[in-house]
PDB file of N, CA and C in Angstrom:
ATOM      1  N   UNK A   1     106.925  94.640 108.986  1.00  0.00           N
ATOM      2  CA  UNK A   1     107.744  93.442 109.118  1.00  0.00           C
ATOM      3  C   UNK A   1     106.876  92.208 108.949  1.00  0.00           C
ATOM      4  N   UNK A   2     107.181  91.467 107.835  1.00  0.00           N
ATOM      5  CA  UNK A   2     106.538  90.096 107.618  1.00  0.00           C
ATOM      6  C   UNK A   2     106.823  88.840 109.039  1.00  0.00           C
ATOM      7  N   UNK A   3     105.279  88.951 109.146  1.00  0.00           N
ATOM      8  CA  UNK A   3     105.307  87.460 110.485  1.00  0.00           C
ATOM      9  C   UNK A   3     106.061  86.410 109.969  1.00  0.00           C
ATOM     10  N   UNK A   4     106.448  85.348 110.802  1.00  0.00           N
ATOM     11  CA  UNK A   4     107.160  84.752 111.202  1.00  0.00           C
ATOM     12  C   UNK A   4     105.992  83.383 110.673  1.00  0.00           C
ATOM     13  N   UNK A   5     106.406  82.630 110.233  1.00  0.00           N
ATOM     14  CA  UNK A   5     105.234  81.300 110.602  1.00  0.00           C
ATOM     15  C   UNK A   5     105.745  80.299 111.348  1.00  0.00           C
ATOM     16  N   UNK A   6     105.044  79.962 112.500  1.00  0.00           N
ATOM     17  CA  UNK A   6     105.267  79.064 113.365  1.00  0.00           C
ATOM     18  C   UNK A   6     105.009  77.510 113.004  1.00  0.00           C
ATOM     19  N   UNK A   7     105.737  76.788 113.468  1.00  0.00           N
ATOM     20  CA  UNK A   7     105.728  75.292 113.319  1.00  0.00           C
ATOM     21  C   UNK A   7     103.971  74.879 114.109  1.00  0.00           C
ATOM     22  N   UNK A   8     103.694  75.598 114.926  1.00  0.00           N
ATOM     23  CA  UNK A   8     102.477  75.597 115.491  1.00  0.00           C
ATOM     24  C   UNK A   8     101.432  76.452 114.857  1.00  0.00           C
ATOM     25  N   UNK A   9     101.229  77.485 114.260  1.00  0.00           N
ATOM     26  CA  UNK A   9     100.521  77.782 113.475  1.00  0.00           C
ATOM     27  C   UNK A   9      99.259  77.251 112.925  1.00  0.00           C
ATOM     28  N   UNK A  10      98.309  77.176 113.226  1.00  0.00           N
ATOM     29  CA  UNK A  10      96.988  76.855 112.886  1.00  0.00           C
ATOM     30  C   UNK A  10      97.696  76.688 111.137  1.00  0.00           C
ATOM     31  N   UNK A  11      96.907  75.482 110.254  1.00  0.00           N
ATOM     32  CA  UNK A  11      97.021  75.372 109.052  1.00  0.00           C
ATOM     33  C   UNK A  11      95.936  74.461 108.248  1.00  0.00           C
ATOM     34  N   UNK A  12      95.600  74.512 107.128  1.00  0.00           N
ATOM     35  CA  UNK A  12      94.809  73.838 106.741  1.00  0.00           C
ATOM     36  C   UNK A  12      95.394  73.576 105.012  1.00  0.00           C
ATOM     37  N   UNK A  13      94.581  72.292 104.601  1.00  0.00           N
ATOM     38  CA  UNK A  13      94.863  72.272 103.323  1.00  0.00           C
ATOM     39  C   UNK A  13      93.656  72.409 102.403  1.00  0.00           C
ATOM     40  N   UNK A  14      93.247  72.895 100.964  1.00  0.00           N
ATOM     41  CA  UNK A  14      92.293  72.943 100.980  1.00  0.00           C
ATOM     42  C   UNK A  14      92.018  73.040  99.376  1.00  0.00           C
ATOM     43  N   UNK A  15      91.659  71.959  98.584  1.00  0.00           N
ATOM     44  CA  UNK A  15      92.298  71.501  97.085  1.00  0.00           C
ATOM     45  C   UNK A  15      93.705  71.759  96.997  1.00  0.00           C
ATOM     46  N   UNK A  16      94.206  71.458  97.517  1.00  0.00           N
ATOM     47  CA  UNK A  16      96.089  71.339  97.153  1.00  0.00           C
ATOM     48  C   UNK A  16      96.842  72.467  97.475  1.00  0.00           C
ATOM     49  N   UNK A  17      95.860  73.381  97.917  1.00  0.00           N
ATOM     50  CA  UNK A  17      96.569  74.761  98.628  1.00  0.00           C
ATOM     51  C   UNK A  17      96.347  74.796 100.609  1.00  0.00           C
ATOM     52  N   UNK A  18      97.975  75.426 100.415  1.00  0.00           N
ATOM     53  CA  UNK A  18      98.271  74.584 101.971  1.00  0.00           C
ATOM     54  C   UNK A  18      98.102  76.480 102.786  1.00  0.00           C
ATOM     55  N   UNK A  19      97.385  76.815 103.722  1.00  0.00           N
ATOM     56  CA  UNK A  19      97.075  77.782 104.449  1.00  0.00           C
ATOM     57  C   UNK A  19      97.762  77.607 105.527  1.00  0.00           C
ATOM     58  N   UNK A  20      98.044  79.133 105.526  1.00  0.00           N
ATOM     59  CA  UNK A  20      98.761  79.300 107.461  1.00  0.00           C
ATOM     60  C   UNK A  20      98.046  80.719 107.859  1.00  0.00           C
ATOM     61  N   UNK A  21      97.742  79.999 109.197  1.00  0.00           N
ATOM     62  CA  UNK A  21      96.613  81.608 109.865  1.00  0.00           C
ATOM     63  C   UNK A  21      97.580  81.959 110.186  1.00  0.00           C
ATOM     64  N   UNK A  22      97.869  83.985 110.120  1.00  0.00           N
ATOM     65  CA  UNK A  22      98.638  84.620 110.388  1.00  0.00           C
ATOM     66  C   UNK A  22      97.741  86.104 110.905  1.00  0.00           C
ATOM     67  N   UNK A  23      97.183  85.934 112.089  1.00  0.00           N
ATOM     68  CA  UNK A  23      96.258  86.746 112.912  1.00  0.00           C
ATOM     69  C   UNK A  23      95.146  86.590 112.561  1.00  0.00           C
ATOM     70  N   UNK A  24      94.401  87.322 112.280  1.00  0.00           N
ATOM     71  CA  UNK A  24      92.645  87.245 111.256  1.00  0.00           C
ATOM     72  C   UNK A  24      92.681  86.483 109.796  1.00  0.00           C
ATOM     73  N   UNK A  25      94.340  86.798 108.867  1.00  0.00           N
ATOM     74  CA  UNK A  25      94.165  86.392 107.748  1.00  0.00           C
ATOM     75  C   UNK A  25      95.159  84.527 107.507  1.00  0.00           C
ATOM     76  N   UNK A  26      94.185  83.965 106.343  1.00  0.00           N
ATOM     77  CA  UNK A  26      94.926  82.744 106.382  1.00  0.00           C
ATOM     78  C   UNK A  26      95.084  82.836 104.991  1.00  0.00           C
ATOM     79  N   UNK A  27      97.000  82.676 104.779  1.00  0.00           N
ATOM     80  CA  UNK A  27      97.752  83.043 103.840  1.00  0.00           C
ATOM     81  C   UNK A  27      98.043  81.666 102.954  1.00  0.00           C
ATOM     82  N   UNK A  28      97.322  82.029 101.819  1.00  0.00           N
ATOM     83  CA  UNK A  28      98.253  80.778 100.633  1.00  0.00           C
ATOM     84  C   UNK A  28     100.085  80.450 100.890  1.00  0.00           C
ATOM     85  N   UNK A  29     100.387  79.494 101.172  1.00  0.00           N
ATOM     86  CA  UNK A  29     101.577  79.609 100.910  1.00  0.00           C
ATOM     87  C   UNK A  29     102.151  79.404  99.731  1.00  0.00           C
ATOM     88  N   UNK A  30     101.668  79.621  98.792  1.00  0.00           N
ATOM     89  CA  UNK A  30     101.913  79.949  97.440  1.00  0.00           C
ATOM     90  C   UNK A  30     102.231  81.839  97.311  1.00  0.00           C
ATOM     91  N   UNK A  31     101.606  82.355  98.276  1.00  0.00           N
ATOM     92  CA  UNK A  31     102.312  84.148  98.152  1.00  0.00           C
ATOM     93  C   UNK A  31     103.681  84.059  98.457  1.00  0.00           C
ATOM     94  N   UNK A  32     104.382  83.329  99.220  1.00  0.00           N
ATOM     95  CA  UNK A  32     105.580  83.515  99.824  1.00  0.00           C
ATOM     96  C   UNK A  32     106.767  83.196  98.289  1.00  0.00           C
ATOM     97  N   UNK A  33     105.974  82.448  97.443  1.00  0.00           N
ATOM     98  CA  UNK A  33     106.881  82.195  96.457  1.00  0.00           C
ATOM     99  C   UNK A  33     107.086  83.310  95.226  1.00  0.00           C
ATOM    100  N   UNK A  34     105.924  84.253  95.361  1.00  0.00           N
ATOM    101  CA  UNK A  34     106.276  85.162  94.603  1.00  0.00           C
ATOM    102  C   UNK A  34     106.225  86.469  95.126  1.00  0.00           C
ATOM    103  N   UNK A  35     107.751  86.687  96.018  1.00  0.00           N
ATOM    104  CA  UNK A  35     107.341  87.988  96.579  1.00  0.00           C
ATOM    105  C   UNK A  35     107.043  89.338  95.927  1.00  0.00           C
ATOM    106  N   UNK A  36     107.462  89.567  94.665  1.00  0.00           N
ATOM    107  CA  UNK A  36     107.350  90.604  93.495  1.00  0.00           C
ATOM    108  C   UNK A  36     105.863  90.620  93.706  1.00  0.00           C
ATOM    109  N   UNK A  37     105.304  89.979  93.305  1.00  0.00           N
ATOM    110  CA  UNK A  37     103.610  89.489  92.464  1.00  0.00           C
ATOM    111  C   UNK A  37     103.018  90.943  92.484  1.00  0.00           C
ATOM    112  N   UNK A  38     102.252  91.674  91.715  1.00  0.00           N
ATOM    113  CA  UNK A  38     101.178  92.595  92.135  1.00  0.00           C
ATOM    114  C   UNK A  38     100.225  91.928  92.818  1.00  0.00           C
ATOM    115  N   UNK A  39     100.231  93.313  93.959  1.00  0.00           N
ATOM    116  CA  UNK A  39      98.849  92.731  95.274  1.00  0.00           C
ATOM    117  C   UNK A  39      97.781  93.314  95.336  1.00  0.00           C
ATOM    118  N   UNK A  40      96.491  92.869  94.869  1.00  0.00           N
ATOM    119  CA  UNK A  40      95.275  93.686  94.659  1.00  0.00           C
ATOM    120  C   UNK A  40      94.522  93.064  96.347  1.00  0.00           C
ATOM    121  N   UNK A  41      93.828  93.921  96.849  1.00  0.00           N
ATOM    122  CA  UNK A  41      92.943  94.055  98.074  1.00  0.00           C
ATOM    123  C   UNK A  41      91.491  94.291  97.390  1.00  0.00           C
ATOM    124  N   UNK A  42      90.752  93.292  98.168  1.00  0.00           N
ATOM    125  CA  UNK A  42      89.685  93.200  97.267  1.00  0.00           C
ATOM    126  C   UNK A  42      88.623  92.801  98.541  1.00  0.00           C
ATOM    127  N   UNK A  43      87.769  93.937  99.482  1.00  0.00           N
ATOM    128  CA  UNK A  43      87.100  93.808 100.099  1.00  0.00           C
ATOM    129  C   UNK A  43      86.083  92.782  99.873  1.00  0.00           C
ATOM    130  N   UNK A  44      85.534  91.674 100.987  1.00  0.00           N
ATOM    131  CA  UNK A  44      85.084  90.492 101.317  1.00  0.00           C
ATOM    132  C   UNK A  44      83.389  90.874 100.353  1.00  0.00           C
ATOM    133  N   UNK A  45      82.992  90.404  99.857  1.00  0.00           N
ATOM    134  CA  UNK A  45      81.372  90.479  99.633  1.00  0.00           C
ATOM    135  C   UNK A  45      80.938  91.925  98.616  1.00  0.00           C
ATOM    136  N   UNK A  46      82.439  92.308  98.079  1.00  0.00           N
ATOM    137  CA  UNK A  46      82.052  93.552  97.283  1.00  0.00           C
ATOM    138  C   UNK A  46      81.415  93.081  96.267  1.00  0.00           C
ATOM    139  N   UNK A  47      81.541  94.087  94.826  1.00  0.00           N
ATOM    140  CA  UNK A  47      81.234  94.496  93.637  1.00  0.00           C
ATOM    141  C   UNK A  47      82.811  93.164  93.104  1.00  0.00           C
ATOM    142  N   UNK A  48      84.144  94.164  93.258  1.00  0.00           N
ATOM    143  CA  UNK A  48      85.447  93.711  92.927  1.00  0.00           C
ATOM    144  C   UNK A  48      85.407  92.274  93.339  1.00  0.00           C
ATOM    145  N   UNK A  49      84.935  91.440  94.726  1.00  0.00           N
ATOM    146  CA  UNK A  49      84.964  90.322  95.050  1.00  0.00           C
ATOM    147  C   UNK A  49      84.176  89.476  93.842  1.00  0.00           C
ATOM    148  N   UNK A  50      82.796  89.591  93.876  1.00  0.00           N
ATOM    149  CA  UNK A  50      82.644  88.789  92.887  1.00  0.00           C
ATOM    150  C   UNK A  50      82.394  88.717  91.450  1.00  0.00           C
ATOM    151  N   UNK A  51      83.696  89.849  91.068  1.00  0.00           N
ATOM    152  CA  UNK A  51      84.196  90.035  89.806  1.00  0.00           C
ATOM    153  C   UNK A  51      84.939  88.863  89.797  1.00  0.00           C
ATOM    154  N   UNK A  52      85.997  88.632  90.537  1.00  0.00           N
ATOM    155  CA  UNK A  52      86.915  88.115  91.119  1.00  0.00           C
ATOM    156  C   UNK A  52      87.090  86.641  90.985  1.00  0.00           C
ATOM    157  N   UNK A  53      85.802  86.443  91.505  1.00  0.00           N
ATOM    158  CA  UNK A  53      85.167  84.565  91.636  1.00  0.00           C
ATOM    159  C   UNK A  53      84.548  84.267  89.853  1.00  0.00           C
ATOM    160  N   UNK A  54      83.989  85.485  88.999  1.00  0.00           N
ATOM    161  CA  UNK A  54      83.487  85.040  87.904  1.00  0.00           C
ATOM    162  C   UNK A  54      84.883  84.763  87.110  1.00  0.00           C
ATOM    163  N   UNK A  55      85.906  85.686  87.418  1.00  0.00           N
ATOM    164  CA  UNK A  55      87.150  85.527  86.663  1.00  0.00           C
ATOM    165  C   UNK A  55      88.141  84.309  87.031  1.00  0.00           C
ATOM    166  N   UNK A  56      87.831  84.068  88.407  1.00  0.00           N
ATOM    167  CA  UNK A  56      88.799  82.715  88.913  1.00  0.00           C
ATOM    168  C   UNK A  56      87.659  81.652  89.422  1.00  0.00           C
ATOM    169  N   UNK A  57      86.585  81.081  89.321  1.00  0.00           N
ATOM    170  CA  UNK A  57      85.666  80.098  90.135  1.00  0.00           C
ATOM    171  C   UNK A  57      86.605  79.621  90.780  1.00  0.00           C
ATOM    172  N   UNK A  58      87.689  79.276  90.796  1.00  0.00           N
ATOM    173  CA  UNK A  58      88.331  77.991  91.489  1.00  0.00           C
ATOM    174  C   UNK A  58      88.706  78.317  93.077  1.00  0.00           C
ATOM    175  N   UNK A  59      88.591  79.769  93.078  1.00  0.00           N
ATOM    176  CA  UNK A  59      88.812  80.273  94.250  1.00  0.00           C
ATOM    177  C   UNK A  59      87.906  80.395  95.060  1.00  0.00           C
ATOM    178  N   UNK A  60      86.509  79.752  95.194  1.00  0.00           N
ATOM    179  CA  UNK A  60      85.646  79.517  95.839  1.00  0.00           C
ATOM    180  C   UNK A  60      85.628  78.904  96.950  1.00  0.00           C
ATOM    181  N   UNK A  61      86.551  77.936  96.575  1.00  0.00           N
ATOM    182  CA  UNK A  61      87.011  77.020  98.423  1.00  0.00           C
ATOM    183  C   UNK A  61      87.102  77.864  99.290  1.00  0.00           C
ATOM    184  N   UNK A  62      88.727  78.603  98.878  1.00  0.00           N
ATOM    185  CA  UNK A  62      89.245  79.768  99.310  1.00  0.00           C
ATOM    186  C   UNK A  62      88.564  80.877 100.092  1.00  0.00           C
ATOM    187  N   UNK A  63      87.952  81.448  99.643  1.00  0.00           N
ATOM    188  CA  UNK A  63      88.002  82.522 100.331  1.00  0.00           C
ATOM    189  C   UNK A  63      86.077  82.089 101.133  1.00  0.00           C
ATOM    190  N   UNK A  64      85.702  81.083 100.754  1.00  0.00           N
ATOM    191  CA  UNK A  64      84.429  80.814 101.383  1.00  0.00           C
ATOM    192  C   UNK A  64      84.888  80.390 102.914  1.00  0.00           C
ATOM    193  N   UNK A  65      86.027  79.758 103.179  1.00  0.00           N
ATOM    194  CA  UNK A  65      86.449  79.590 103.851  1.00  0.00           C
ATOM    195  C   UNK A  65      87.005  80.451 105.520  1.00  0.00           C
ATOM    196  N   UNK A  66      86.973  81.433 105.441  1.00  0.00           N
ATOM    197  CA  UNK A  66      87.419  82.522 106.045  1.00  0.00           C
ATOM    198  C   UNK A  66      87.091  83.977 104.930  1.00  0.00           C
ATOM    199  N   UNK A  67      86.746  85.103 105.743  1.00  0.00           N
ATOM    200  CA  UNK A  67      86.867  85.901 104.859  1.00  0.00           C
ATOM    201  C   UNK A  67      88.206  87.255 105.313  1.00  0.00           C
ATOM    202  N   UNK A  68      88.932  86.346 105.508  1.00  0.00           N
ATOM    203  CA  UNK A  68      90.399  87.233 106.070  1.00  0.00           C
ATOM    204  C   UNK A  68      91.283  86.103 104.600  1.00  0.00           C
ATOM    205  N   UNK A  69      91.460  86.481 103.820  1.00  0.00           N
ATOM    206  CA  UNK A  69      92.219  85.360 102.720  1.00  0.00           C
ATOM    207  C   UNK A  69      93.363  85.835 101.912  1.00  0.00           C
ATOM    208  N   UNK A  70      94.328  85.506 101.781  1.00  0.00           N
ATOM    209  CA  UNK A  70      95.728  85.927 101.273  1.00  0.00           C
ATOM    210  C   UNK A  70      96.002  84.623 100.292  1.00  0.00           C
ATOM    211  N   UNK A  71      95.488  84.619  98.956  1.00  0.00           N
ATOM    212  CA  UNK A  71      95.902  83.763  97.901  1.00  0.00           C
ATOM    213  C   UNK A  71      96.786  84.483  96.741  1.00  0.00           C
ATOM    214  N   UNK A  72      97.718  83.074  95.929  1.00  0.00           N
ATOM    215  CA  UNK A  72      97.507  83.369  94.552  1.00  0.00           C
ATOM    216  C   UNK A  72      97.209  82.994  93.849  1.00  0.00           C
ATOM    217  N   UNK A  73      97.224  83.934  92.896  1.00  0.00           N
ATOM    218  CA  UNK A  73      96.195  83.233  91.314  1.00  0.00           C
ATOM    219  C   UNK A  73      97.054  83.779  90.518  1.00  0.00           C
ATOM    220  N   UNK A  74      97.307  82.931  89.695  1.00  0.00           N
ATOM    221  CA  UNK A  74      98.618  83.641  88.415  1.00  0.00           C
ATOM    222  C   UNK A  74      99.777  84.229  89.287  1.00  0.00           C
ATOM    223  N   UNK A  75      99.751  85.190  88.358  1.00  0.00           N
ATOM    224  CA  UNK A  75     100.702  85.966  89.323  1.00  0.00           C
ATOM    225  C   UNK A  75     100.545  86.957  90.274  1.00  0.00           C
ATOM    226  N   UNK A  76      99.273  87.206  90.531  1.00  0.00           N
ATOM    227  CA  UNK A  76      98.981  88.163  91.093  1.00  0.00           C
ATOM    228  C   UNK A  76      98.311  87.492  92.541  1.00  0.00           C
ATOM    229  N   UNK A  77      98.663  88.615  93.833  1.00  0.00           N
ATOM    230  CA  UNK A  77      97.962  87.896  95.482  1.00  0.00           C
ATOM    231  C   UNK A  77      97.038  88.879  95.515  1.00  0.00           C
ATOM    232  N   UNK A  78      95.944  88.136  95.759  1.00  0.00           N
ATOM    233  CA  UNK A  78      94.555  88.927  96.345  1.00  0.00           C
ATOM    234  C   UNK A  78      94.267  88.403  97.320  1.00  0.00           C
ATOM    235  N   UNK A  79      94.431  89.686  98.104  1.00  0.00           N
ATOM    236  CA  UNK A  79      94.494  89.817  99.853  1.00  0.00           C
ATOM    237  C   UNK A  79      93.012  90.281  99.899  1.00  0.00           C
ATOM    238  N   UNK A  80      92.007  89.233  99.968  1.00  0.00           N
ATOM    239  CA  UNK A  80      90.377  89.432 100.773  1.00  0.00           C
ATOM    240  C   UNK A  80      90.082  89.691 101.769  1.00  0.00           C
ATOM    241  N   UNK A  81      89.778  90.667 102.499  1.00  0.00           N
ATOM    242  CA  UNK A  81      89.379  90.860 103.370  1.00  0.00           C
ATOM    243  C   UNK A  81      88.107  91.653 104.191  1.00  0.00           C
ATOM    244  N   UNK A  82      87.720  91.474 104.956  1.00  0.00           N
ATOM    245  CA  UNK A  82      86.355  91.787 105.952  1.00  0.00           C
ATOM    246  C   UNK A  82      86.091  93.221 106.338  1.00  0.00           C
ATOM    247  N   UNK A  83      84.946  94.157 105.125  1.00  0.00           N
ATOM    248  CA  UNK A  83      84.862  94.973 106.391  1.00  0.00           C
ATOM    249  C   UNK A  83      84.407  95.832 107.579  1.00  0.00           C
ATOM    250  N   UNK A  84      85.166  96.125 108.325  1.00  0.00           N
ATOM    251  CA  UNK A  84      84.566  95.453 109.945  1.00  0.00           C
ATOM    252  C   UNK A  84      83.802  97.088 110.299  1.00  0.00           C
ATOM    253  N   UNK A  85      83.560  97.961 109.102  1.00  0.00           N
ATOM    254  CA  UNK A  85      82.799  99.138 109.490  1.00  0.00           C
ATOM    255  C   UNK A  85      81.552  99.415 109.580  1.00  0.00           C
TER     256      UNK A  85
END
């Protein structure tokens, strides 16, 4: 079941993309507009991560920012995340 976003919700803006923390991860609200999108998971500091950054630089704010990160890019959401093993 998709969280809820609260009017209180921790949020930030960050080059023109507006974030809402939603537990560990802070979600583009640009995913909510394409709920279809293909969703690639792309562990924090991998190989795939900074494939990722050579293919998008712009997403550098992003995910430097937290490494719990739910953006989009095109059409596709890459859900970054930490891991904690």
């Amino acid at each position: 079941m998709k969280e809820a976003i609260s009017s209180d919700a921790p949020s930030c803006v960050i080059q023109g993309h507006h974030f809402i923390q939603r537990g560990k991860t802070w979600v583009d609200t640009e995913v909510e507009k394409i709920p279809r999108a293909r969703r690639i998971r792309v562990r924090f500091d991998s190989l795939e991560f900074f494939e990722l950054l050579i293919k998008y630089p712009k997403a550098l704010p992003y995910v430097t920012t937290n490494r719990n990160v739910a953006l989009a890019l095109d059409d596709t959401v890459y859900e970054i995340y930490e891991n904690y093993e």
